[in-house]
Protein backbone atom coordinates (compact mmCIF):
# COMPACT_ATOMS: atom_id res chain seq x y z
CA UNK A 1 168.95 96.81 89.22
CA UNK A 2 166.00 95.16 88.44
CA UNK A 3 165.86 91.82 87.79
CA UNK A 4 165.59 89.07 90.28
CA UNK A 5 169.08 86.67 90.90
CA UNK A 6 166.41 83.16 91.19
CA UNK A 7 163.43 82.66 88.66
CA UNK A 8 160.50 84.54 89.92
CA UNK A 9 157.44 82.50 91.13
CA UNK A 10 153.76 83.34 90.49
CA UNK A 11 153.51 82.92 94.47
CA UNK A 12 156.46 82.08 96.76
CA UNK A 13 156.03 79.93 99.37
CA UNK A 14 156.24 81.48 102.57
CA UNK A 15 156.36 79.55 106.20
CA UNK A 16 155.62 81.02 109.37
CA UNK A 17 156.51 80.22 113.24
CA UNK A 18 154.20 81.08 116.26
CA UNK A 19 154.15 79.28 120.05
CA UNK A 20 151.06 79.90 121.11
CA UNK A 21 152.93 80.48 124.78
CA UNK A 22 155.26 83.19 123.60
CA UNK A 23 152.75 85.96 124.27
CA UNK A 24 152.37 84.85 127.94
CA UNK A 25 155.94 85.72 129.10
CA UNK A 26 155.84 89.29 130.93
CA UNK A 27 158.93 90.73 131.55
CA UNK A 28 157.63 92.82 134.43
CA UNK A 29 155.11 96.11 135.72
CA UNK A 30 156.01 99.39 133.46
CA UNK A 31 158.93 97.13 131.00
CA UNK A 32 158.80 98.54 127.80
CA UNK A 33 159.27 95.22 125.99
CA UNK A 34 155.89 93.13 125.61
CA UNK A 35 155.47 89.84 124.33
CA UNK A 36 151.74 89.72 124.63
CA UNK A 37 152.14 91.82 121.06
CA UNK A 38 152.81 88.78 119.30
CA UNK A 39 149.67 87.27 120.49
CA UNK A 40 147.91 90.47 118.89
CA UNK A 41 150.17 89.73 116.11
CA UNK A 42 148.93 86.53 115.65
CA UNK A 43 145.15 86.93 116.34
CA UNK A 44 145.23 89.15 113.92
CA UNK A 45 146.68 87.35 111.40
CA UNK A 46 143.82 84.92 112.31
CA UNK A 47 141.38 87.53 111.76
CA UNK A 48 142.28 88.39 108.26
CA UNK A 49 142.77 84.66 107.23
CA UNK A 50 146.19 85.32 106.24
CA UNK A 51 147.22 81.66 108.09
CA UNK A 52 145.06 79.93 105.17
CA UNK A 53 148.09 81.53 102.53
CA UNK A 54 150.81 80.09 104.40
CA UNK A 55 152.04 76.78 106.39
CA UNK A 56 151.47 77.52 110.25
CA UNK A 57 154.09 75.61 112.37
CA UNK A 58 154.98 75.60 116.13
CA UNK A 59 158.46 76.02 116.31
CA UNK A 60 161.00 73.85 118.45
CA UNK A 61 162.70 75.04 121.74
CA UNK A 62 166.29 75.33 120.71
CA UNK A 63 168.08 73.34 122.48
CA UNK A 64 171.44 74.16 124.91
CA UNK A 65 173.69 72.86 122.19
CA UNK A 66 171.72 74.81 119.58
CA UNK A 67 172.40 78.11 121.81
CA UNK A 68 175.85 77.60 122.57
CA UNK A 69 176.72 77.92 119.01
CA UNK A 70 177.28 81.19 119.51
CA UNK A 71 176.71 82.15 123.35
CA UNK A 72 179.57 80.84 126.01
CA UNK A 73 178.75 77.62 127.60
CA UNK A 74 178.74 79.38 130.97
CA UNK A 75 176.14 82.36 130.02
CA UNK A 76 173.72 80.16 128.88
CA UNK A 77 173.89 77.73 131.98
CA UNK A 78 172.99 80.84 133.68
CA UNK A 79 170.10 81.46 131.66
CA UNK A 80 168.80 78.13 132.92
CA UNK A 81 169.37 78.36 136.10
CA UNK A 82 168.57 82.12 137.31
CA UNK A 83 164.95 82.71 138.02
CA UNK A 84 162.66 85.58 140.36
CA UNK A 85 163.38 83.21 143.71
CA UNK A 86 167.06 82.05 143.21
CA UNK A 87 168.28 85.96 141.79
CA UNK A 88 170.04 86.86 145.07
CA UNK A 89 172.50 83.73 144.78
CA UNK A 90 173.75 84.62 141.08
CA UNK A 91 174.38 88.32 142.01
CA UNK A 92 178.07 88.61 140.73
CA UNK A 93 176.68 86.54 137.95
CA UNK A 94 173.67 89.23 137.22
CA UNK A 95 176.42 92.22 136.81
CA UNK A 96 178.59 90.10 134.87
CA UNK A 97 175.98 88.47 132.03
CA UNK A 98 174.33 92.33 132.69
CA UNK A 99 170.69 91.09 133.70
CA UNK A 100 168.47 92.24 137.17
CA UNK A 101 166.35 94.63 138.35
CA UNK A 102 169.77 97.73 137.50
CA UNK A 103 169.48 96.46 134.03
CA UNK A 104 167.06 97.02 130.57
CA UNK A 105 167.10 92.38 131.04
CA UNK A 106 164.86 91.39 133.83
CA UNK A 107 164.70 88.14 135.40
CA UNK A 108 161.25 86.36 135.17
CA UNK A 109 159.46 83.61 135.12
CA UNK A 110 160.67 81.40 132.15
CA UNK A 111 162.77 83.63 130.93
CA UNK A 112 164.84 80.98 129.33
CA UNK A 113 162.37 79.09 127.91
CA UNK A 114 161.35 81.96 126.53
CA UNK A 115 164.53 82.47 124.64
CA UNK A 116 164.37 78.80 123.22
CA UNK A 117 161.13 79.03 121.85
CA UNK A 118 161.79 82.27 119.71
CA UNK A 119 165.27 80.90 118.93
CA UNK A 120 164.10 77.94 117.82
CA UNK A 121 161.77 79.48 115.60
CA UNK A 122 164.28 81.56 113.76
CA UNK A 123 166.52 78.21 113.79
CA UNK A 124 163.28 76.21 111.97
CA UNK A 125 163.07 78.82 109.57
CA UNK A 126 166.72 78.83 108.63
CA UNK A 127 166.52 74.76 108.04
CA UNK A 128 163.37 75.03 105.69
CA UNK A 129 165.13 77.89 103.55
CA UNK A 130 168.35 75.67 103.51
CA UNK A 131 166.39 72.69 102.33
CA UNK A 132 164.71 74.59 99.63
CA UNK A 133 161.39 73.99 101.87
CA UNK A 134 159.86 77.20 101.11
CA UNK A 135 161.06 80.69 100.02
CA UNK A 136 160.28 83.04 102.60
CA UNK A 137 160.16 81.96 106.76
CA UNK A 138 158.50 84.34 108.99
CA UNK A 139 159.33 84.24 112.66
CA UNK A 140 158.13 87.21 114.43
CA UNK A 141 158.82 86.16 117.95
CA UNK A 142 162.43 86.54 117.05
CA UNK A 143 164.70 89.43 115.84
CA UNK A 144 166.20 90.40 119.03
CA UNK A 145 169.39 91.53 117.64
CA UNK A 146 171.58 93.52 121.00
CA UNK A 147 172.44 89.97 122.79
CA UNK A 148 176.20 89.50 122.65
CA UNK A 149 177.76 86.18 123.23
CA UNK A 150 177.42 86.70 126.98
CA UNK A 151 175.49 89.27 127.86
CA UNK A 152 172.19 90.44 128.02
CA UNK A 153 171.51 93.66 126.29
CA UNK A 154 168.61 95.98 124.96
CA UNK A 155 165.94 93.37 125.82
CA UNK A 156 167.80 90.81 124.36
CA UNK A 157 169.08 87.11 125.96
CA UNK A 158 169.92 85.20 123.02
CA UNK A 159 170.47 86.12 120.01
CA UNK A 160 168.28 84.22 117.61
CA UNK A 161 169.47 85.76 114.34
CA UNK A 162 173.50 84.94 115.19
CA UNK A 163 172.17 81.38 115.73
CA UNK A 164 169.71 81.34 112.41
CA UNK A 165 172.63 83.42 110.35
CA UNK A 166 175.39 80.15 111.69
CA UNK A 167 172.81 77.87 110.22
CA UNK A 168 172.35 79.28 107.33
CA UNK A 169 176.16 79.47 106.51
CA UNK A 170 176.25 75.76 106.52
CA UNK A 171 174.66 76.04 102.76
CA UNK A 172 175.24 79.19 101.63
CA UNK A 173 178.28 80.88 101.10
CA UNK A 174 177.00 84.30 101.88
CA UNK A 175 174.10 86.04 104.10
CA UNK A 176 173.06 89.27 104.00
CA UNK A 177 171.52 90.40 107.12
CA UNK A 178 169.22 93.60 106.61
CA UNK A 179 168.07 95.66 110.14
CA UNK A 180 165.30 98.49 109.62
CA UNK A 181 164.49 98.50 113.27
CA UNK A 182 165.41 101.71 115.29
CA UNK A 183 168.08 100.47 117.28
CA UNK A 184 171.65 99.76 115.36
CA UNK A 185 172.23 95.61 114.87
CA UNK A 186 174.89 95.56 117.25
CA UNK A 187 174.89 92.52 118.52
CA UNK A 188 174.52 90.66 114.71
CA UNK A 189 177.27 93.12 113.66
CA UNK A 190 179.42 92.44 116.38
CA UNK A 191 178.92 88.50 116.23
CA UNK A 192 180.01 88.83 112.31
CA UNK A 193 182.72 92.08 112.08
CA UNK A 194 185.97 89.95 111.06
CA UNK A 195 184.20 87.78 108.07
CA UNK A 196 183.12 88.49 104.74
CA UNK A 197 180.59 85.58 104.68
CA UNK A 198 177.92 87.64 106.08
CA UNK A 199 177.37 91.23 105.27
CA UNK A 200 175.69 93.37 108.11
CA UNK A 201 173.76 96.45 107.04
CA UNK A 202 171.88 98.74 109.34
CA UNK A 203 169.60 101.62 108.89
CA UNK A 204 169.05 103.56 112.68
CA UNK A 205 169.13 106.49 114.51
CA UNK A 206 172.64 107.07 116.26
CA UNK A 207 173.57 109.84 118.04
CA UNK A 208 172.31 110.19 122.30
CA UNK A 209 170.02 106.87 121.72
CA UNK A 210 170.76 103.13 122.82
CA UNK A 211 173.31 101.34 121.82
CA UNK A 212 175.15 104.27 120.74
CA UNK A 213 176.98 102.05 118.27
CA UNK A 214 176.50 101.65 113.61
CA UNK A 215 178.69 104.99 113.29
CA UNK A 216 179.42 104.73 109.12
CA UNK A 217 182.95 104.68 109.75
CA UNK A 218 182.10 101.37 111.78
CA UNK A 219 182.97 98.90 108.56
CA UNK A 220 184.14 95.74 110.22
CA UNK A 221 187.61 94.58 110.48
CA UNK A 222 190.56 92.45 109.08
CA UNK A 223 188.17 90.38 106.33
CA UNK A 224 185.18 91.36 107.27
CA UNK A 225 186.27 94.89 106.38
CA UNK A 226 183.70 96.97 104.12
CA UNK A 227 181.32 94.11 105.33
CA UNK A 228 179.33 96.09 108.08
CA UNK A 229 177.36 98.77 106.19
CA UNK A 230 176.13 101.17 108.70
CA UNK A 231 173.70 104.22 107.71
CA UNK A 232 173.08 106.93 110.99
CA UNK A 233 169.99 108.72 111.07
CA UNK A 234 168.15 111.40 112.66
CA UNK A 235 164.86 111.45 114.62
CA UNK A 236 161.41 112.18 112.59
CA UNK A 237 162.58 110.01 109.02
CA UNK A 238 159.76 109.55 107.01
CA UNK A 239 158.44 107.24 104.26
CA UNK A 240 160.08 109.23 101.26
CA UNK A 241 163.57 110.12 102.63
CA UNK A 242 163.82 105.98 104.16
CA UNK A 243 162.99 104.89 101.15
CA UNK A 244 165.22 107.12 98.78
CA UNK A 245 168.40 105.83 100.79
CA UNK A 246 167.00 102.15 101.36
CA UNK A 247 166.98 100.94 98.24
CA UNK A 248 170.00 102.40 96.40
CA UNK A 249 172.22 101.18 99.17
CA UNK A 250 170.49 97.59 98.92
CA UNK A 251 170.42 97.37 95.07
CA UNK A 252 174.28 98.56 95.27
CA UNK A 253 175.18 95.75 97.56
CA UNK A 254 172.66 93.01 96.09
CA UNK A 255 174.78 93.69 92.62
CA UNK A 256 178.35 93.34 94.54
CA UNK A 257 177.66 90.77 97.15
CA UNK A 258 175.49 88.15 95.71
CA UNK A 259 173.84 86.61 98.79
CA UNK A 260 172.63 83.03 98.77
CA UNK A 261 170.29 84.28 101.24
CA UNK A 262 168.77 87.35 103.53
CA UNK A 263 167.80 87.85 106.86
CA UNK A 264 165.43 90.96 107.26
CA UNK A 265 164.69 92.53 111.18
CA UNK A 266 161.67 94.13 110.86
CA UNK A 267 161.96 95.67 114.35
CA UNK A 268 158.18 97.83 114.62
CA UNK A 269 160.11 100.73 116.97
CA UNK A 270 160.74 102.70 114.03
CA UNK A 271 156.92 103.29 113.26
CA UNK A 272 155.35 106.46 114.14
CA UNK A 273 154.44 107.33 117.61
CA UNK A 274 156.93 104.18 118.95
CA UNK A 275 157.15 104.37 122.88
CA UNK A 276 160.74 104.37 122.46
CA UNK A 277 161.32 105.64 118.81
CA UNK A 278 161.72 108.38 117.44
CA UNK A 279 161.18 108.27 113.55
CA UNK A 280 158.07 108.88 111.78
CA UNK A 281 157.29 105.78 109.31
CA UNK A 282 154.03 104.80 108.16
CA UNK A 283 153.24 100.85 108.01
CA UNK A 284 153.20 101.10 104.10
CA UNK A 285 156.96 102.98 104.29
CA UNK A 286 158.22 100.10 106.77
CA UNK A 287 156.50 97.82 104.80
CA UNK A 288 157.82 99.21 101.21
CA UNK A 289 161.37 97.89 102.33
CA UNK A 290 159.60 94.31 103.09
CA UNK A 291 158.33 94.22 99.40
CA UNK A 292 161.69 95.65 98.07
CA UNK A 293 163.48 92.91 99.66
CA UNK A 294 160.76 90.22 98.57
CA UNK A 295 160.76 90.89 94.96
CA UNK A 296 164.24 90.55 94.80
CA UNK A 297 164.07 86.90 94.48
CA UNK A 298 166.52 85.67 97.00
CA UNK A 299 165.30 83.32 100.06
CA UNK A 300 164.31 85.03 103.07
CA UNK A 301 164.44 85.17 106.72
CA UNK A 302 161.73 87.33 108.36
CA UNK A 303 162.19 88.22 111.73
CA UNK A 304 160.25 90.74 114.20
CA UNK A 305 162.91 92.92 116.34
CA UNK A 306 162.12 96.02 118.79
CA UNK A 307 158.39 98.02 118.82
CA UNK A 308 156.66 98.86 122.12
CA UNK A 309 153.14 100.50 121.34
CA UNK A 310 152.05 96.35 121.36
CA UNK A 311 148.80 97.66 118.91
CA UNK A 312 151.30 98.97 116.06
CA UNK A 313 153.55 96.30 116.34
CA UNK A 314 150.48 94.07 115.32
CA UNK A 315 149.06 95.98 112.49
CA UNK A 316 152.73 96.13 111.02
CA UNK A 317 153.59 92.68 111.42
CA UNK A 318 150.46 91.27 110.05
CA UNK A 319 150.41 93.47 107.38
CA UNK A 320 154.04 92.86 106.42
CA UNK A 321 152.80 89.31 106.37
CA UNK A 322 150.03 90.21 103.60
CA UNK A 323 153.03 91.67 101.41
CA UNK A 324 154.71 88.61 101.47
CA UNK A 325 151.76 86.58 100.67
CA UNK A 326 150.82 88.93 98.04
CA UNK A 327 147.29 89.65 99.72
CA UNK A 328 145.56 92.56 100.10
CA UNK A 329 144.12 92.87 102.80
CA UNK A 330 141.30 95.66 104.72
CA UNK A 331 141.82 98.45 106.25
CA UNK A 332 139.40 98.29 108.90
CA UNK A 333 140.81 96.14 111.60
CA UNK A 334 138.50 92.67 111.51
CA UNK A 335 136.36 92.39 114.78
CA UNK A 336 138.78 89.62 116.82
CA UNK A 337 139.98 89.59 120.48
CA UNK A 338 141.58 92.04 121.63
CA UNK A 339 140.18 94.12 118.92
CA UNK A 340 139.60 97.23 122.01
CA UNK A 341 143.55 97.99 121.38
CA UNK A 342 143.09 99.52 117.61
CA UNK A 343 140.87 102.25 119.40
CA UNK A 344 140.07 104.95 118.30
CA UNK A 345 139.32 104.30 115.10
CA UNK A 346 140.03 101.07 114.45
CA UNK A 347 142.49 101.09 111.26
CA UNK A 348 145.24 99.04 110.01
CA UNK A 349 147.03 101.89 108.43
CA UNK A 350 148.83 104.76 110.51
CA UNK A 351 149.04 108.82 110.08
CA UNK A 352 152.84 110.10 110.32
CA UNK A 353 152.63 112.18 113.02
CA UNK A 354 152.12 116.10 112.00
CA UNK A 355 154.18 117.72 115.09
CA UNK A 356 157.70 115.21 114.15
CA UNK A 357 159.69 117.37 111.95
CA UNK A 358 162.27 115.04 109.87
CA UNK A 359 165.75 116.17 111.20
CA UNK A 360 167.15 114.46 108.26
CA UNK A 361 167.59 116.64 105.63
CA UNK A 362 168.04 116.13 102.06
CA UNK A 363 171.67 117.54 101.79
CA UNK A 364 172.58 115.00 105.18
CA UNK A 365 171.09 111.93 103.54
CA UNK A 366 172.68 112.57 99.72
CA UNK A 367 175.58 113.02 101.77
CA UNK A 368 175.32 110.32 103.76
CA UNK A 369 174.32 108.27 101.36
CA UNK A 370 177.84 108.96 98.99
CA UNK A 371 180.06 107.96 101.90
CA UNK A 372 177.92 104.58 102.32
CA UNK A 373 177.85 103.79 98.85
CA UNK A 374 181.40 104.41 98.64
CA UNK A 375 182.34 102.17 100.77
CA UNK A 376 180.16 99.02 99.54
CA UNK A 377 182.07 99.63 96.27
CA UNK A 378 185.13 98.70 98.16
CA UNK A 379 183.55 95.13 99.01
CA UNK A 380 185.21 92.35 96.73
CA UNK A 381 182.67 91.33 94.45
CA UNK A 382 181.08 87.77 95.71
CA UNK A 383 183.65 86.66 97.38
CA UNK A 384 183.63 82.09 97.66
CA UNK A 385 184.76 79.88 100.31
CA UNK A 386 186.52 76.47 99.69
CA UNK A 387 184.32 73.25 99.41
CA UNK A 388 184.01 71.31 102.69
CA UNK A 389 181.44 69.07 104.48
CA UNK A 390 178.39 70.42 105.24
CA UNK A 391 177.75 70.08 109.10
CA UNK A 392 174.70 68.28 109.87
CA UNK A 393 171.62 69.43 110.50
CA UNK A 394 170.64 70.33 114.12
CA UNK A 395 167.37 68.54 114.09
CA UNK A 396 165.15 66.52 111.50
CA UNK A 397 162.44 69.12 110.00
CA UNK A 398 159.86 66.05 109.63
CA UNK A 399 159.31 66.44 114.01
CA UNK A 400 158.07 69.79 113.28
CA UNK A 401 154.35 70.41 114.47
CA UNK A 402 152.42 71.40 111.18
CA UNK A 403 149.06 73.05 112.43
CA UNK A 404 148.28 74.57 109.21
CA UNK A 405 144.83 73.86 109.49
CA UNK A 406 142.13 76.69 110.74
CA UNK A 407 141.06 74.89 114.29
CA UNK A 408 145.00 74.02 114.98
CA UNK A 409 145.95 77.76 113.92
CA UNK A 410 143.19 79.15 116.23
CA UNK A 411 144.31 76.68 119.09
CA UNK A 412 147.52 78.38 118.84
CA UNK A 413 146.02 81.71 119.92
CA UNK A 414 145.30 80.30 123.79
CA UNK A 415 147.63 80.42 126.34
CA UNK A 416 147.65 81.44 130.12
CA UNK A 417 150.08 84.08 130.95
CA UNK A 418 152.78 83.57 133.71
CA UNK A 419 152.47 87.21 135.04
CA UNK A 420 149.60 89.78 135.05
CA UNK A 421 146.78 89.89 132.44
CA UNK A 422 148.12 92.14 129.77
CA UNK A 423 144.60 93.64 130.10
CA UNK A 424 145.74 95.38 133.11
CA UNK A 425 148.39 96.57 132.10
CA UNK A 426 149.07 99.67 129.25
CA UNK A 427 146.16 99.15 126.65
CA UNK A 428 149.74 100.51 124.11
């Protein structure tokens, strides 16, 4: 399967989402999960010019109604209500919604502010494809794909993709939502497992490793069944043996399902030498899957997702963005700053790791790979819904903040942080 399902474009138009706070939120001392990445992320994106390619926009918060789309009313009241100084009263609440000091979901300061500004980025991004407003949105703030309906999980409070995935079934029939990060989707595959309008599909290790859950006998249930696609790995996967299972199994269900539209998690912990992870992928093997999914034609969500060595997570991201745009881009990291992080050598690419050997062998993954395929030719090809009113819109695109231009994009890089300096902390 070759050909694209839309016209190809000499260029497509791709959008992209950044808060210049979001990289000031600090989840705590010796917390894996950093947002201050995304402020390497973006600097660096600054640094190559790659904002000049693409129209820069500040997302919206998303607002309580927008969240409780999918999250219980009650949850999300005590998202906005729990902080650092008032934990002690919401303690049955804290073990029930699974957040606190006992748990990977810390309290901190603005911690649900912090949730409406990534959500609402993913949200944005979802309108604009909907409206036929550009071709490919880019939000890597979100992608955190363990939060269930009401609870915290995996570093996770919302769960931005359930919400942009709900609002992009208001136009399109079906989504396919793709998940390369390390960790199994669980909480997008959970939020979807009874409905064929959205096809889950998950490439992660399982085995001893968080959540535990994306089994391939895990194939959703009553009609969603056959429309979870799960595919278990091994530690040490590298660029070949990813992409040799990657694409067949998405060209297979591209040809069956027919999406209107995809959502890609391009969660960064499955990169070599990941403080959590455990596979061995280069940026242009992560990335390979980016451009797969890109030339096939079909409007995109980007999202970020899971990766805690905050220097790789920027070099991906930014040059994931360059794929997208179709730029090329150098492979000396541009002087910008907080250029001391790409140390010691300062280069965009990475080395798979010499001392990872790839547990994943050839006779697992054909294997593997036969059961998977088998059952995505069990899905019903394309399957339609009945016409009915759209529901309206959750917010008018035209109040979006455009700061496409250089000086605006730049501005968005400032921001003072609500913990300690990231400089102090893990130079990762």
């Amino acid at each position: 399967y070759t050909e694209p399902l839309y016209p190809p474009m000499s260029k497509s138009r791709v959008c992209y989402y950044y808060d210049a706070d979001i990289g000031s939120y600090y989840y705590g001392s010796g917390h894996p999960m950093k947002p201050h990445r995304l402020r390497l992320t973006h600097n660096l994106l600054l640094s190559y010019k790659l904002y000049r390619k693409m129209e820069v926009y500040k997302p919206h918060y998303a607002t309580d109604d927008e969240i409780s789309q999918f999250h219980y009313d009650e949850y999300v009241d005590f998202l906005k209500k729990v902080t650092p100084d008032n934990r002690k009263e919401y303690a049955q609440n804290l073990q029930k919604f699974n957040l606190g000091e006992f748990t990977d979901c810390p309290i901190f300061d603005g911690l649900y502010q912090f949730c409406q500004s990534y959500s609402g980025g993913s949200i944005d991004g979802a309108m604009k494809l909907n409206h036929g407003m550009t071709d490919i949105a880019v939000n890597w703030s979100g992608g955190l794909h363990h939060a269930k309906k009401s609870e915290a999980s995996g570093f996770c409070y919302v769960n931005d993709i359930v919400l942009s995935i709900l609002e992009l079934l208001k136009y399109h029939s079906r989504v396919l939502y793709i998940d390369i990060d390390i960790h199994h989707g669980d909480g997008v595959e959970e939020a979807f497992y009874t409905t064929d309008r959205v096809l889950t599909c998950s490439f992660h290790k399982f085995g001893d490793f968080f959540p535990g859950t994306g089994d391939h006998i895990d194939l959703g249930a009553k009609d969603g069944r056959y429309y979870s696609v799960n595919f278990p790995l091994e530690s040490g996967i590298d660029d070949g043996s990813f992409q040799r299972i990657f694409q067949p199994v998405i060209t297979r269900i591209i040809e069956l399902y027919r999406p209107g539209v995809i959502v890609l998690q391009c969660g960064a912990d499955s990169l070599t030498g990941d403080r959590l992870g455990c596979f061995n992928l280069t940026l242009k093997g992560h990335g390979e899957c980016v451009t797969f999914v890109k030339n096939l034609g079909i409007p995109l969500l980007v999202l970020g997702g899971g990766g805690y060595k905050k220097s790789n997570v920027a070099r991906c991201w930014a040059y994931e963005t360059s794929l997208l745009l179709d730029e090329k881009i150098d492979g000396n990291i541009p002087y910008n700053d907080f250029f001391e992080f790409y140390g010691p050598d300062f280069r965009l690419h990475l080395q798979p790791a010499q001392d990872v050997p790839n547990l994943n062998s050839k006779a697992y993954l054909d294997n593997m790979m036969q059961i998977v395929l088998q059952n995505v030719a069990m899905l019903e090809n394309a399957p339609s819904v009945q016409m009915q009113d759209v529901p309206r819109d959750t917010r008018i695109l035209d109040a979006e903040e455009d700061v496409t231009e250089g000086a605006e994009a730049k501005r968005l890089s400032d921001g003072e942080p609500f913990g300690p300096p990231e400089h102090e902390a893990e130079l990762f």
